[in-house]
C-alpha atoms as a PDB file:
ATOM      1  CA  UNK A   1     -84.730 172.912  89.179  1.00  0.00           C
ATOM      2  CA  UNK A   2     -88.631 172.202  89.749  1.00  0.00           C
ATOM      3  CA  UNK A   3     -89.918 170.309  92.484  1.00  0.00           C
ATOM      4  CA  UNK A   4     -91.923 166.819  91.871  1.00  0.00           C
ATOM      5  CA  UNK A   5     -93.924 164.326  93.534  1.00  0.00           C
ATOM      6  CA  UNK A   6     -93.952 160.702  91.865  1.00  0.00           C
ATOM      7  CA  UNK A   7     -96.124 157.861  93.349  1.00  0.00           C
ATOM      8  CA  UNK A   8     -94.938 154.158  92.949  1.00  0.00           C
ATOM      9  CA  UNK A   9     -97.108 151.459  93.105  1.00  0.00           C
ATOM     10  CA  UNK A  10     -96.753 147.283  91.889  1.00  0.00           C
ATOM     11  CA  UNK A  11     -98.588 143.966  92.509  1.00  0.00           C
ATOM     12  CA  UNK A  12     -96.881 141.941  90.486  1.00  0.00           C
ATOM     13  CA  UNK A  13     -93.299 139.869  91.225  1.00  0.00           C
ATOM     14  CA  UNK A  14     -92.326 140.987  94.598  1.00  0.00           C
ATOM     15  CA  UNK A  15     -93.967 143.891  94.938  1.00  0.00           C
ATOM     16  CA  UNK A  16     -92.187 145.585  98.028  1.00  0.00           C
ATOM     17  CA  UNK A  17     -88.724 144.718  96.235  1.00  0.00           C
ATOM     18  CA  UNK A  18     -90.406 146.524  92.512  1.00  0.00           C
ATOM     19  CA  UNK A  19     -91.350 149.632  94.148  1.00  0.00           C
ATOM     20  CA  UNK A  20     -87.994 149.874  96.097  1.00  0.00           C
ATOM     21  CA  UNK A  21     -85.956 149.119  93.296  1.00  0.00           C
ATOM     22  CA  UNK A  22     -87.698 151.588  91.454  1.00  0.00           C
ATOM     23  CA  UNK A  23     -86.580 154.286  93.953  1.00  0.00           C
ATOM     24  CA  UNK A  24     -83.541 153.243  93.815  1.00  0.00           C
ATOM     25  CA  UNK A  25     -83.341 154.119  89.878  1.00  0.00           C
ATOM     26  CA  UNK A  26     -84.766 157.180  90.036  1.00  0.00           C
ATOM     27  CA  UNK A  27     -82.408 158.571  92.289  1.00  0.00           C
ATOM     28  CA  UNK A  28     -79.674 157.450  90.252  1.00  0.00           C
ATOM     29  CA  UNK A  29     -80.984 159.327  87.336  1.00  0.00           C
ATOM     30  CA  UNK A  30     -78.878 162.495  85.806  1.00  0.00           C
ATOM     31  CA  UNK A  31     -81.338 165.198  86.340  1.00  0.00           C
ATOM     32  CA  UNK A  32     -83.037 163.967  89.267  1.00  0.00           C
ATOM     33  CA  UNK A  33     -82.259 164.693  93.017  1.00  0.00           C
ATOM     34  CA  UNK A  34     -84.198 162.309  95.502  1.00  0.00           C
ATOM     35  CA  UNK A  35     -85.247 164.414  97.882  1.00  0.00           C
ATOM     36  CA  UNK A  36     -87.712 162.385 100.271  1.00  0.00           C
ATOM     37  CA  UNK A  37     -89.440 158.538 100.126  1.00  0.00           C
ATOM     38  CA  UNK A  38     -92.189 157.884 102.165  1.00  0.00           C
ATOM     39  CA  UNK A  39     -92.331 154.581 103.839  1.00  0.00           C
ATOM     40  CA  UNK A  40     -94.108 151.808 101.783  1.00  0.00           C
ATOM     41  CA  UNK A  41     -97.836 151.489 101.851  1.00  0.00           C
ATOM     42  CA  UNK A  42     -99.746 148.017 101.389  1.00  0.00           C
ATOM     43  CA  UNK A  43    -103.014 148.766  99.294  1.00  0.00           C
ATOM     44  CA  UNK A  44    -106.506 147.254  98.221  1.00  0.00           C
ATOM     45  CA  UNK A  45    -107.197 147.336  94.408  1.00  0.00           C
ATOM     46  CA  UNK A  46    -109.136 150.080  92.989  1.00  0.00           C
ATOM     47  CA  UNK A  47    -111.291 149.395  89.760  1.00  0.00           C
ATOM     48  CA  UNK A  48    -110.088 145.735  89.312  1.00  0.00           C
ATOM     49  CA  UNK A  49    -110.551 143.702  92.266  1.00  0.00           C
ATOM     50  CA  UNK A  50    -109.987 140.254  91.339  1.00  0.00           C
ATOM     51  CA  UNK A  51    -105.677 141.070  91.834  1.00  0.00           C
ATOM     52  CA  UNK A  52    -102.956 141.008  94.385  1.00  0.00           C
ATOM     53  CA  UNK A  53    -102.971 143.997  96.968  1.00  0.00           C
ATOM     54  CA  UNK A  54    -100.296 146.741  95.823  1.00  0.00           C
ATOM     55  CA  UNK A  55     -97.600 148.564  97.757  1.00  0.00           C
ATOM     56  CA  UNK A  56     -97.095 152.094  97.351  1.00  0.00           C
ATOM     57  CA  UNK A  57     -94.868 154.754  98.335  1.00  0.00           C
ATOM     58  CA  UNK A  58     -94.506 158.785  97.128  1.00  0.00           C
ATOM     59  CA  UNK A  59     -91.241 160.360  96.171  1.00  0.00           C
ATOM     60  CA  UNK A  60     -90.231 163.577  96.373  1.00  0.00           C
ATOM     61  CA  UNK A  61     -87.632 164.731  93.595  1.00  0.00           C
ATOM     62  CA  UNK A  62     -85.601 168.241  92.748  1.00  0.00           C
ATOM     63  CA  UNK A  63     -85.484 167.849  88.827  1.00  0.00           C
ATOM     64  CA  UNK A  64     -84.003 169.687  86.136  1.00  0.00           C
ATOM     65  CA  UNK A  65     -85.887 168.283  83.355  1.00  0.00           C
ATOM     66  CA  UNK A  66     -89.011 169.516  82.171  1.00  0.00           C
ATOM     67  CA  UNK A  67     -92.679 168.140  83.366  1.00  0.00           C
ATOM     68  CA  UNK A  68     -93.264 166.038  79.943  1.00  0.00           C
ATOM     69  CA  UNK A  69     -89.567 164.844  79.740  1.00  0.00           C
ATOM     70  CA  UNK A  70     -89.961 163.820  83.177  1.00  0.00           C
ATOM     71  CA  UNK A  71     -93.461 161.607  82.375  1.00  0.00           C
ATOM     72  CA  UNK A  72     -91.825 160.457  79.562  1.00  0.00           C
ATOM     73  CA  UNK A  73     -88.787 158.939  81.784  1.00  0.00           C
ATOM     74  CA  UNK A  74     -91.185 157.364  84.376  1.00  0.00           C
ATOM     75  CA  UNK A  75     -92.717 155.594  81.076  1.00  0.00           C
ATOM     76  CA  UNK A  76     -89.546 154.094  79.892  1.00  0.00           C
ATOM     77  CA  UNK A  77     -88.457 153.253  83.307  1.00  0.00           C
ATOM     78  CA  UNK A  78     -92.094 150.993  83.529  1.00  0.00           C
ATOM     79  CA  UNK A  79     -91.058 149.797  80.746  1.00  0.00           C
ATOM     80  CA  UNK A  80     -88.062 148.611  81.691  1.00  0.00           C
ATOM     81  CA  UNK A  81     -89.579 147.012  84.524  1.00  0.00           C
ATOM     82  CA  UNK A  82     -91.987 144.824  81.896  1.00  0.00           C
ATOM     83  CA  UNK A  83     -95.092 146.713  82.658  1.00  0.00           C
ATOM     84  CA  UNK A  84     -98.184 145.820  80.420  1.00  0.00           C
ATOM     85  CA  UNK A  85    -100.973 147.860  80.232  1.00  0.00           C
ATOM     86  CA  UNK A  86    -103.807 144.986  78.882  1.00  0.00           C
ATOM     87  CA  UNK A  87    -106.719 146.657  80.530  1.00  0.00           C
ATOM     88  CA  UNK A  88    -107.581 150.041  82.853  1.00  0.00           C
ATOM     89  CA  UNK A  89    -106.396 148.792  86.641  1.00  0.00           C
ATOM     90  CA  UNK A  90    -104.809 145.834  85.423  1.00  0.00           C
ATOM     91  CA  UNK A  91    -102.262 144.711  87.932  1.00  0.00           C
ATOM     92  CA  UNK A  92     -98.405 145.745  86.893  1.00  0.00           C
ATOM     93  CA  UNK A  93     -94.944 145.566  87.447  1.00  0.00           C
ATOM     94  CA  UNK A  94     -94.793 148.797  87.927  1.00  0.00           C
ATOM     95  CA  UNK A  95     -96.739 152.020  88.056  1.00  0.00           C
ATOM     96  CA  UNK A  96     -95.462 155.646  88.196  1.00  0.00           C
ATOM     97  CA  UNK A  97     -97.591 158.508  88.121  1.00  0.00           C
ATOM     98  CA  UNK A  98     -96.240 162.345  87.995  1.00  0.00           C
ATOM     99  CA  UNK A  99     -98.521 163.630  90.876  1.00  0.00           C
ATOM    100  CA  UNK A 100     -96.900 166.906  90.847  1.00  0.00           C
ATOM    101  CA  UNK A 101     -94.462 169.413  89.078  1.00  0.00           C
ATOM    102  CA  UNK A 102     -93.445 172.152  90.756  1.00  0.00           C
ATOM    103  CA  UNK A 103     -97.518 173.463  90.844  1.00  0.00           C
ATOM    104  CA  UNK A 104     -97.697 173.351  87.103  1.00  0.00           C
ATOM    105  CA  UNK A 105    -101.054 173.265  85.661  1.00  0.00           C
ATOM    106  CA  UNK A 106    -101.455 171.192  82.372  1.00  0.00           C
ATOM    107  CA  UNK A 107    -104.045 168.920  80.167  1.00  0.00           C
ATOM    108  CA  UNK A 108    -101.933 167.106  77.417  1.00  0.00           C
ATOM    109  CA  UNK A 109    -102.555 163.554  75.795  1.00  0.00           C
ATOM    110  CA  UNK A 110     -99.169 162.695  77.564  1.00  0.00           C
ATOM    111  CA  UNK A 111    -100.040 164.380  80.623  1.00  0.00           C
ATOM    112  CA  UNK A 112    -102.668 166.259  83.605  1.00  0.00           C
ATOM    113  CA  UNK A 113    -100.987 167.938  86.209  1.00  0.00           C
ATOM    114  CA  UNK A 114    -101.546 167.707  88.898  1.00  0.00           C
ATOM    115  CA  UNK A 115    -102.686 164.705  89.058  1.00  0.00           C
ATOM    116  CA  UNK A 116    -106.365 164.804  88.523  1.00  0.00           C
ATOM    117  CA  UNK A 117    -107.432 162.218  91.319  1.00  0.00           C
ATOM    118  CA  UNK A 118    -104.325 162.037  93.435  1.00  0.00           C
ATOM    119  CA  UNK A 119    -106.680 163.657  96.295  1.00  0.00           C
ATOM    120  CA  UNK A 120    -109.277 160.500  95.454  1.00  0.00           C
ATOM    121  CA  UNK A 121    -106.785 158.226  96.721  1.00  0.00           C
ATOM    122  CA  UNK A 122    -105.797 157.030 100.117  1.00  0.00           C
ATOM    123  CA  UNK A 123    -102.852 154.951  98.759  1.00  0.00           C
ATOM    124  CA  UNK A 124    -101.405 158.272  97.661  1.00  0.00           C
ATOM    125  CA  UNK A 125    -102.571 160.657 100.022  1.00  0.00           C
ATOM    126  CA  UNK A 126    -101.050 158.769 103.137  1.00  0.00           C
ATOM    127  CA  UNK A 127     -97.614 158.672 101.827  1.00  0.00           C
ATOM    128  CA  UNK A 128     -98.008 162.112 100.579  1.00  0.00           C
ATOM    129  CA  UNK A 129     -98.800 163.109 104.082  1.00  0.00           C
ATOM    130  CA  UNK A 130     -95.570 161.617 105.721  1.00  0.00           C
ATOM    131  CA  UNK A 131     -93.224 163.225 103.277  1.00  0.00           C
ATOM    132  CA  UNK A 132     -95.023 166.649 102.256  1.00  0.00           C
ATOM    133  CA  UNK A 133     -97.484 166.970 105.306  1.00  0.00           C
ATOM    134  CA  UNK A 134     -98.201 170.942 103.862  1.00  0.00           C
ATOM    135  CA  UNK A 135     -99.096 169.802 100.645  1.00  0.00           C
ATOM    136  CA  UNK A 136    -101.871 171.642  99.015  1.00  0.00           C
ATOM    137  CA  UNK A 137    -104.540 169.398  97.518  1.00  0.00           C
ATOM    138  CA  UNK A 138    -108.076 169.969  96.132  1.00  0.00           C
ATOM    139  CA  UNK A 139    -110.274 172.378  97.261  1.00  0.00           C
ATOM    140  CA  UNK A 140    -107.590 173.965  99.391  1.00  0.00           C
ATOM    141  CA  UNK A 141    -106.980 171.782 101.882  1.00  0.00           C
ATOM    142  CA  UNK A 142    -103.010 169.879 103.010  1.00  0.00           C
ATOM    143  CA  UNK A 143    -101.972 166.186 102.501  1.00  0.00           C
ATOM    144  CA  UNK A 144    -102.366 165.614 106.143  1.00  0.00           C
ATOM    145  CA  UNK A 145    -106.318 167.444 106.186  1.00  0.00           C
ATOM    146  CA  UNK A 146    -107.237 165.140 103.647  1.00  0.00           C
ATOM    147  CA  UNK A 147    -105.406 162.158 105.370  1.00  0.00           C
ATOM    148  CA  UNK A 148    -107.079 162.819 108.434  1.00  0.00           C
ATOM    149  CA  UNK A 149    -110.596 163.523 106.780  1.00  0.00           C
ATOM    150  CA  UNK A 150    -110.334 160.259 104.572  1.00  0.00           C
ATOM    151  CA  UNK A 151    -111.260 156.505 105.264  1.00  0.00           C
ATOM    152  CA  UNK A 152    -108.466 154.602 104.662  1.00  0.00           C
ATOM    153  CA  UNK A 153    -108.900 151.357 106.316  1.00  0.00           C
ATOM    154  CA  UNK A 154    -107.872 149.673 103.258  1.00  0.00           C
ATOM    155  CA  UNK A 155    -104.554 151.266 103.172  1.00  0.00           C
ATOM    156  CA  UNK A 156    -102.059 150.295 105.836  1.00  0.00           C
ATOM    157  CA  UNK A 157     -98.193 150.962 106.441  1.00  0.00           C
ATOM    158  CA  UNK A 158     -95.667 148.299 106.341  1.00  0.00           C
ATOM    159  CA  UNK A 159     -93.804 148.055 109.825  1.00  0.00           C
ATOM    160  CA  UNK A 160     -90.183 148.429 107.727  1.00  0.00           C
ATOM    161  CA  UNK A 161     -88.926 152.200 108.521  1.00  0.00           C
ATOM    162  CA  UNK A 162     -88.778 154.731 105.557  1.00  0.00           C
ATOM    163  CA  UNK A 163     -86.534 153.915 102.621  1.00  0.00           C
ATOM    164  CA  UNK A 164     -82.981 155.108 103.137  1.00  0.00           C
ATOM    165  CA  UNK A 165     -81.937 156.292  99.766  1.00  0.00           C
END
């Protein structure tokens, strides 16, 4: 079993309800254990402005499967979900991005791990904080370091409490 942070994200048909019910699937998967959700984050656009805000949320799974089986599952299960991909930062259904596996280090076509900007981005490193608070990011420094250290005024929590799942 290898440890492994997902983040969630959608700005398209009910967002809160997309990234929620996407939780909910992947801890009913055979091979992965849910282990921790963070709460749900609303979220400016990055890249593409000219879209709905996003809510986002990190997950924290125990997994038997390896790291590219694993991306490859997230992929069907956006596809499931109807997510397009017209253009880079286009807004979606449904995003999941392996941020983590288990400290693995990797460059594929399918797949970087970890995730090469995952420290770049507030709407991930907040959640990430609340659920893995020891996390070790770029250049050394924990999830909560880098939440501290970061401006993140376009990133704010929902009131709800953390997912029960």
């Amino acid at each position: 079993m290898a440890l492994a942070l997902i983040a969630l994200g959608s700005n398209l048909q009910q967002p809160e309800q997309q990234v929620s019910k996407a939780i909910q699937v992947l801890a009913a998967t055979p091979g992965l254990n849910l282990l921790q959700a963070s709460s749900l984050y609303a979220t400016a656009p990055v890249g593409y402005d000219n879209q709905p805000d996003f809510i986002n949320a990190v997950i924290q799974v125990d997994t038997e499967l390896p790291a590219p089986a694993l991306m490859q599952l997230l992929l069907a299960i956006e596809q499931t979900f109807g997510r397009e991909r017209p253009f880079p930062n286009a807004p979606r259904i449904l995003d999941l991005d392996l941020l983590d596996y288990a400290g693995l280090q990797m460059a594929t076509e399918l797949l970087t791990l970890p995730h090469p900007r995952m420290h770049e981005r507030a709407f991930v490193i907040l959640p990430l904080a609340e659920i893995v608070p020891d996390f070790i990011l770029a250049q050394g420094q924990t999830a909560v370091e880098w939440a501290t250290a970061y401006p993140h005024a376009d990133v704010r929590k929902l009131d709800a409490q953390k997912l029960d799942h």
